[in-house]
Protein backbone atom coordinates (compact mmCIF):
# COMPACT_ATOMS: atom_id res chain seq x y z
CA UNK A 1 35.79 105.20 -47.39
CA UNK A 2 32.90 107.04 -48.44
CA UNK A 3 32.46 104.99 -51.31
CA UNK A 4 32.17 101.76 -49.32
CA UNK A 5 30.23 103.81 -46.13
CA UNK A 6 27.23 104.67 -49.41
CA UNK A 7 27.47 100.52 -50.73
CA UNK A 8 27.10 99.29 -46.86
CA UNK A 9 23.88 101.13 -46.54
CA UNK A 10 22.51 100.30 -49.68
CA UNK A 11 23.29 96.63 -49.16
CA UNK A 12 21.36 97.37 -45.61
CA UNK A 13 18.33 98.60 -47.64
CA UNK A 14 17.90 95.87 -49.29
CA UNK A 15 14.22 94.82 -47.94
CA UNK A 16 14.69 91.32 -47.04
CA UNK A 17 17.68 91.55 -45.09
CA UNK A 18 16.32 95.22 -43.84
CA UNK A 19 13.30 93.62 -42.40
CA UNK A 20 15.30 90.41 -41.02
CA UNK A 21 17.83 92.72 -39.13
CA UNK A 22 15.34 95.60 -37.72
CA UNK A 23 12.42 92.90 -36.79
CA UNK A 24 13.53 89.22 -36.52
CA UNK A 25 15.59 90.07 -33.84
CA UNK A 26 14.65 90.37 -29.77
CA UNK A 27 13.11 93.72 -30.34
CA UNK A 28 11.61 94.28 -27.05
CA UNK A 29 15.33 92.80 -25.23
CA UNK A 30 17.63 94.85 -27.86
CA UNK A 31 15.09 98.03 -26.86
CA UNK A 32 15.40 97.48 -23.27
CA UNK A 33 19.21 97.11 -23.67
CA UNK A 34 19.17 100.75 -25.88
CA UNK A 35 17.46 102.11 -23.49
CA UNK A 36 20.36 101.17 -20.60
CA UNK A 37 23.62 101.92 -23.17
CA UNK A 38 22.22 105.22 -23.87
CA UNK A 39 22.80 106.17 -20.85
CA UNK A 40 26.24 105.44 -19.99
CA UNK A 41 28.74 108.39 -19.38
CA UNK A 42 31.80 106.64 -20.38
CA UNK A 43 33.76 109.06 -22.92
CA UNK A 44 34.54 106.49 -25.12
CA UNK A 45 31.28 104.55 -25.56
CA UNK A 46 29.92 108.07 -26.27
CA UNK A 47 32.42 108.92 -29.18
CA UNK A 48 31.96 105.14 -30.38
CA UNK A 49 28.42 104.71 -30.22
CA UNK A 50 28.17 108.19 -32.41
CA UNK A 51 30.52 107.37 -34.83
CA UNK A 52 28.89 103.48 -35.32
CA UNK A 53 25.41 106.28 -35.43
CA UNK A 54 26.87 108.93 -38.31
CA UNK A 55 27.95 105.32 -40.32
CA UNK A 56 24.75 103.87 -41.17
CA UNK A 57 22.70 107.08 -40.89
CA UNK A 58 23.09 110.82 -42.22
CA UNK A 59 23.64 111.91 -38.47
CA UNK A 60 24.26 115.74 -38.92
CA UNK A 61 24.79 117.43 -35.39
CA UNK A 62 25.85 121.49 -37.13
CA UNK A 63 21.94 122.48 -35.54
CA UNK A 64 22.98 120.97 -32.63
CA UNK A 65 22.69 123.47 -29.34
CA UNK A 66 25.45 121.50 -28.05
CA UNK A 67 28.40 119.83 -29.48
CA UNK A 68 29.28 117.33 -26.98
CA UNK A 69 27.38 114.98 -25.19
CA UNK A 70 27.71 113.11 -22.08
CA UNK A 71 25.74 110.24 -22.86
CA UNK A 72 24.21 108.73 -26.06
CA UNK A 73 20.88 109.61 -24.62
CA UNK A 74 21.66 113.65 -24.60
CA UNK A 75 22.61 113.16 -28.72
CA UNK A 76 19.64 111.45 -29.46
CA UNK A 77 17.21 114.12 -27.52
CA UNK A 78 19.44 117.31 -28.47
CA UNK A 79 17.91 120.56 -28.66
CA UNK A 80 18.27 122.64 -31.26
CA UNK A 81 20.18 126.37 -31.60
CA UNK A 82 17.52 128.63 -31.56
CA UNK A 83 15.71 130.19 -34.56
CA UNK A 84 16.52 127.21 -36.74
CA UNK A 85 12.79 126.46 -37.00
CA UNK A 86 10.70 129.53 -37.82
CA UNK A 87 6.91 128.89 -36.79
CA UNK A 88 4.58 129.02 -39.47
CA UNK A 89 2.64 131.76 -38.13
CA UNK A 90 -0.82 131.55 -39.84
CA UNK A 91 -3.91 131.10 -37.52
CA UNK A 92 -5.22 128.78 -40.09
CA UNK A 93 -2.39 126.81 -40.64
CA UNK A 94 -1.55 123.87 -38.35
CA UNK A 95 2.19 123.82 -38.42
CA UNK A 96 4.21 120.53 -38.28
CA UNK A 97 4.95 119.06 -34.81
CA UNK A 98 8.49 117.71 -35.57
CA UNK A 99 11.51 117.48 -38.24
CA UNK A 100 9.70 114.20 -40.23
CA UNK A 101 8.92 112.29 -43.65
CA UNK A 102 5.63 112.73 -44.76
CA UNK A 103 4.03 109.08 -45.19
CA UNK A 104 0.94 107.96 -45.62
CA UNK A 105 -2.16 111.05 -45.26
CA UNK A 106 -5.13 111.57 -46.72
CA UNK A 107 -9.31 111.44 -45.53
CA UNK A 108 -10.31 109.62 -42.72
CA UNK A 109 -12.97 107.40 -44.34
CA UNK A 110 -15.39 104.73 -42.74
CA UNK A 111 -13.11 104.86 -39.36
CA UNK A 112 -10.80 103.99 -41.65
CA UNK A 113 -6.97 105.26 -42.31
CA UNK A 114 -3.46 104.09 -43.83
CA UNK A 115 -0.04 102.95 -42.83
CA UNK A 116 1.25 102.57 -46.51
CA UNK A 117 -0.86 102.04 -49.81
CA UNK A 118 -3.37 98.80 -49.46
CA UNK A 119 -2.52 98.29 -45.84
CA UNK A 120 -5.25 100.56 -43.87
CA UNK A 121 -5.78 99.92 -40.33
CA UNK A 122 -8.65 101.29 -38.25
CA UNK A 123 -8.97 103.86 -35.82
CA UNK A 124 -11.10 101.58 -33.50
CA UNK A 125 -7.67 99.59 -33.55
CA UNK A 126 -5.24 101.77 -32.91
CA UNK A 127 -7.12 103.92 -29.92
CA UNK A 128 -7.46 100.69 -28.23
CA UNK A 129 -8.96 101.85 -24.98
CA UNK A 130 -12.81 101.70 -24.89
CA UNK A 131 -13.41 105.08 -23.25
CA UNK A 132 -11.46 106.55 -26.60
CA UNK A 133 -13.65 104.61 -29.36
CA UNK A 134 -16.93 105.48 -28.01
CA UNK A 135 -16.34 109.01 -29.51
CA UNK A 136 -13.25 109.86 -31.27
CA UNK A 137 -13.94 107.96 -34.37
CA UNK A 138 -17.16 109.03 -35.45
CA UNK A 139 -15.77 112.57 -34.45
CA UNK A 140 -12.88 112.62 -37.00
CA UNK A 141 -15.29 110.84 -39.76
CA UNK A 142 -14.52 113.01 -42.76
CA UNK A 143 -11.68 114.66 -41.34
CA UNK A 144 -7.48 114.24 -42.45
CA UNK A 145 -4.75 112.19 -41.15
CA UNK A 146 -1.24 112.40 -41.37
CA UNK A 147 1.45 110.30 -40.72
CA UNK A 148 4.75 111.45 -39.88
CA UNK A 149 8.17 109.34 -39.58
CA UNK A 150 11.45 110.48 -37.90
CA UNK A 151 14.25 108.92 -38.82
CA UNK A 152 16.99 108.01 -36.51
CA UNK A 153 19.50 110.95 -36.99
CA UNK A 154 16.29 113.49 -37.13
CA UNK A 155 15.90 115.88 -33.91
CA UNK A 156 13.76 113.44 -31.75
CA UNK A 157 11.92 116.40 -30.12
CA UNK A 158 8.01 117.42 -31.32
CA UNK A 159 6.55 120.22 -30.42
CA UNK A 160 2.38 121.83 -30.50
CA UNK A 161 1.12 122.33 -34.20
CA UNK A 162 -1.47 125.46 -32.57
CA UNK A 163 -2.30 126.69 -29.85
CA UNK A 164 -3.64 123.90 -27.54
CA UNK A 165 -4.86 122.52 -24.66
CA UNK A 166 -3.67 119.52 -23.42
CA UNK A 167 -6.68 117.38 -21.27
CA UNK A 168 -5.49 113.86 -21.38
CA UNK A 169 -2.44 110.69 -22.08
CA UNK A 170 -3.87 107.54 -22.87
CA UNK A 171 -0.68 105.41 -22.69
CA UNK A 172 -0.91 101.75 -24.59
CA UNK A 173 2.08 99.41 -24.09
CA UNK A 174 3.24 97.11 -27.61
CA UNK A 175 5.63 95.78 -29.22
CA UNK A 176 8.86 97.37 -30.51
CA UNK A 177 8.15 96.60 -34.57
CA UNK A 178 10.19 98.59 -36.81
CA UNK A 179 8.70 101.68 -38.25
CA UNK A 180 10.26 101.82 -41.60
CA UNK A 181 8.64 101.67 -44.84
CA UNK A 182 9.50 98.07 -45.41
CA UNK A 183 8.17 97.05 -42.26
CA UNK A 184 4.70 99.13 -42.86
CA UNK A 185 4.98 97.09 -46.21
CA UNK A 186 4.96 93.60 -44.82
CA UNK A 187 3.09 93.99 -40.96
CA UNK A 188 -0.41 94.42 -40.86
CA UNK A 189 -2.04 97.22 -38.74
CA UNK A 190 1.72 98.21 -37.07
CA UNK A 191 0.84 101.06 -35.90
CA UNK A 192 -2.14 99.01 -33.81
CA UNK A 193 0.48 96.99 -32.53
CA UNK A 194 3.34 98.79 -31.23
CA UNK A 195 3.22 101.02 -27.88
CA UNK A 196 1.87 104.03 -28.35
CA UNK A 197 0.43 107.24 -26.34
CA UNK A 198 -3.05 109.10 -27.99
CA UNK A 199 -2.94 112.60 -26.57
CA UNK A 200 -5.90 114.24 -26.76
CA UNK A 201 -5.81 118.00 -27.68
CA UNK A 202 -8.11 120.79 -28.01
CA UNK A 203 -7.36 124.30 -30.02
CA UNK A 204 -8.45 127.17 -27.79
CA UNK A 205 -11.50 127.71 -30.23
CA UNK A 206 -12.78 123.89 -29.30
CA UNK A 207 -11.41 122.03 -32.33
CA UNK A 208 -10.76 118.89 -31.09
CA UNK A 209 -7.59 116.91 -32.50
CA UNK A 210 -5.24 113.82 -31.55
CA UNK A 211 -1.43 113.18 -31.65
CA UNK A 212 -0.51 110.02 -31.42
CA UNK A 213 3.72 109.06 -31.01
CA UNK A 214 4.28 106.12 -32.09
CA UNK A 215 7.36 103.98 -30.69
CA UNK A 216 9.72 101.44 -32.22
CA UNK A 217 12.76 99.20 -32.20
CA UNK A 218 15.60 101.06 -29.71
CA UNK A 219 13.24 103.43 -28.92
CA UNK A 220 10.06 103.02 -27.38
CA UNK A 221 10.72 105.65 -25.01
CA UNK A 222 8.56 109.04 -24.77
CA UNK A 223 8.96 111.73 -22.62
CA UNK A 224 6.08 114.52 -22.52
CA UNK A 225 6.17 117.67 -20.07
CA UNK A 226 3.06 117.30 -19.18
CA UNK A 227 3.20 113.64 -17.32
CA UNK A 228 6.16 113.62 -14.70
CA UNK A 229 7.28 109.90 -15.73
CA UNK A 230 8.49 108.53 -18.96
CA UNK A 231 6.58 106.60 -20.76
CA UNK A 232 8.15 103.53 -21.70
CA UNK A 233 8.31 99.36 -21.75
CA UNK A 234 8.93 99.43 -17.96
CA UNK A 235 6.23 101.61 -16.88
CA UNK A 236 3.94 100.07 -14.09
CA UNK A 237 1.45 103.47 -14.02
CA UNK A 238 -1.90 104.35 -14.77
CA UNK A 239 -2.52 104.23 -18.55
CA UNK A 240 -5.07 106.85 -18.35
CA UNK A 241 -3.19 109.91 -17.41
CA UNK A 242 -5.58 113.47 -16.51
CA UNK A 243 -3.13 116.18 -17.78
CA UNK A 244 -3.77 120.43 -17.69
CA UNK A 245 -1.26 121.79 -20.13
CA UNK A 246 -1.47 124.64 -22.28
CA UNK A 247 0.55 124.92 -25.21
CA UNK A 248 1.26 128.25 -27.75
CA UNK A 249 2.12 127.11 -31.10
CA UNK A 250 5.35 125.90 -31.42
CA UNK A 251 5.98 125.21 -27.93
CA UNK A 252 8.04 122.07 -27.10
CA UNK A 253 6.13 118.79 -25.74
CA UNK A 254 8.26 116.33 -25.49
CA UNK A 255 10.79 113.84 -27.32
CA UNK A 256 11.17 110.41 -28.48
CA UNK A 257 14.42 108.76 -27.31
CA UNK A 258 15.78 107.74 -30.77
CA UNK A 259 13.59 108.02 -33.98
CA UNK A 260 9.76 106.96 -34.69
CA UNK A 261 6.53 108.01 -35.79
CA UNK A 262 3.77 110.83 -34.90
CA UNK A 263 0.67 110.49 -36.15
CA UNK A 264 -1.70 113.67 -36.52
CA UNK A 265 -5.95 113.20 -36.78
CA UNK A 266 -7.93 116.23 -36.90
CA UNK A 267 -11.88 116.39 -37.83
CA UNK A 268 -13.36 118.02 -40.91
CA UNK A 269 -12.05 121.38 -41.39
CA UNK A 270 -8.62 121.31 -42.25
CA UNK A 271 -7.32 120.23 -45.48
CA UNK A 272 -3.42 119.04 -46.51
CA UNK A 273 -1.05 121.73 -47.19
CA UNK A 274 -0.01 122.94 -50.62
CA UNK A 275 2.70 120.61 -51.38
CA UNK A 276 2.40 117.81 -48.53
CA UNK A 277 2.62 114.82 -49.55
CA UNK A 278 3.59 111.12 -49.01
CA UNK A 279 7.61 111.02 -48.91
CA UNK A 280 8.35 115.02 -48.55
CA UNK A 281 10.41 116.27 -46.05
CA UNK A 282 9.61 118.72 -43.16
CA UNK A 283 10.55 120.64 -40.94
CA UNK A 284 8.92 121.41 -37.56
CA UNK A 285 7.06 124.65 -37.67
CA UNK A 286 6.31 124.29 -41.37
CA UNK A 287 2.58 124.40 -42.76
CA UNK A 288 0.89 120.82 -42.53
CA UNK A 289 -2.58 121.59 -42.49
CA UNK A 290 -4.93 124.61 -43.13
CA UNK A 291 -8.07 125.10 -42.68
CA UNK A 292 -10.57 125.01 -45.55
């Protein structure tokens, strides 16, 4: 069983048909219709759904606070037993905000940043909103970028890097594109194109940085404590949303419904930390960025 489980996958990965079954599909119907199953509280649609889950993923729920679930929806946004994720303690560290894969980082050059190698995508682009690219771009000129991708059986919740003020949500609706590195291969500017929140943040010494969730197919669904709605492909609200939230670092924010992608901009000052790098895995709470 295993044996045919591991060729099933790997006949999954295969990029054309990958790319053909996570993005020529209805993505913004087959989202919606996520969005509804995970919610049912039918026993057996619960079992079924996780069992289809733990067969094309590495689903492993042994961190898991709980062990049962009521709905597909509670699985996806478990919480974790605590003390699982130690908190990387160092004032001049920035910790990571979530479990992730470490894509594409690097400098923040000419406005300029990447989703994979030779497809960049611009910062003017992906903030969208005008009242966010009359300063943010030239303000992080110089500085670092990370991107960070959860996979589908990763715990969906991210949490603050520092200490941190919270002053506004600028939420942009998109499309539902995969988030995969095939699809980062193949569409140009993604990230640009998909919905999307930019949170602005401030560290309580005035460093100014942004986190910016990223949604995808069967997900596009974010939930942050500081905004009393989720954020998702039905909301009607405001897309500039005032917030007042402190955070200490570590702290929980919020969660994506299933898995996607956070990306992490900060201004000259902070550097990579020893030993990130495009493809490692992380865990929340573990050194990103320090300062230089």
């Amino acid at each position: 069983m295993m044996k045919i489980r591991s060729k099933f996958q790997t006949w999954l990965l295969q990029e054309d048909l990958n790319f053909l079954l996570t993005n020529r599909i209805p993505r913004i119907t087959l989202t919606r219709f996520m969005g509804w199953w995970s919610q049912l509280r039918h026993p057996w649609i619960v079992k079924g759904s996780i069992a289809v889950w733990r067969w094309f993923s590495d689903l492993d729920l042994s961190e898991s606070k709980q062990q049962s679930f009521g709905s597909l929806h509670e699985c996806f946004t478990r919480e974790l037993r605590p003390g699982l994720r130690p908190i990387d303690t160092n004032p001049d560290v920035l910790s990571s905000p979530c479990d992730c894969i470490v894509g594409a980082c690097g400098e923040i050059r000419d406005g300029m940043v990447f989703q994979a190698k030779g497809f960049p995508y611009t910062l003017q682009s992906l903030l969208s909103s005008s009242e966010l690219t009359k300063s943010w771009p030239s303000l992080l000129e110089g500085g670092t970028f990370v991107t960070m991708r959860l996979t589908s059986s990763m715990y969906h919740r991210f949490h603050a890097p520092c200490d941190a003020h919270l002053s506004h949500v600028t939420y942009i609706s998109g499309d539902t594109w995969n988030v995969n590195p095939i699809a980062l291969t193949r569409v140009k500017e993604l990230f640009c194109k998909n919905e999307r929140a930019v949170l602005q943040m401030q560290t309580p010494e005035g460093f100014p940085f942004l986190i910016v969730p990223v949604a995808a197919v069967l997900v596009a669904s974010m939930r942050f404590h500081a905004v009393d709605v989720m954020l998702n492909l039905r909301y009607k609200g405001p897309n500039e949303i005032a917030c007042d939230a402190d955070y200490v670092k570590g702290q929980e924010m919020g969660w994506f419904e299933h898995g996607s992608t956070i990306l992490l901009f900060v201004p000259r000052g902070y550097e990579l930390a020893n030993s990130i790098e495009s493809g490692k895995i992380i865990r929340m709470g573990e050194a990103l960025l320090q300062r230089h």
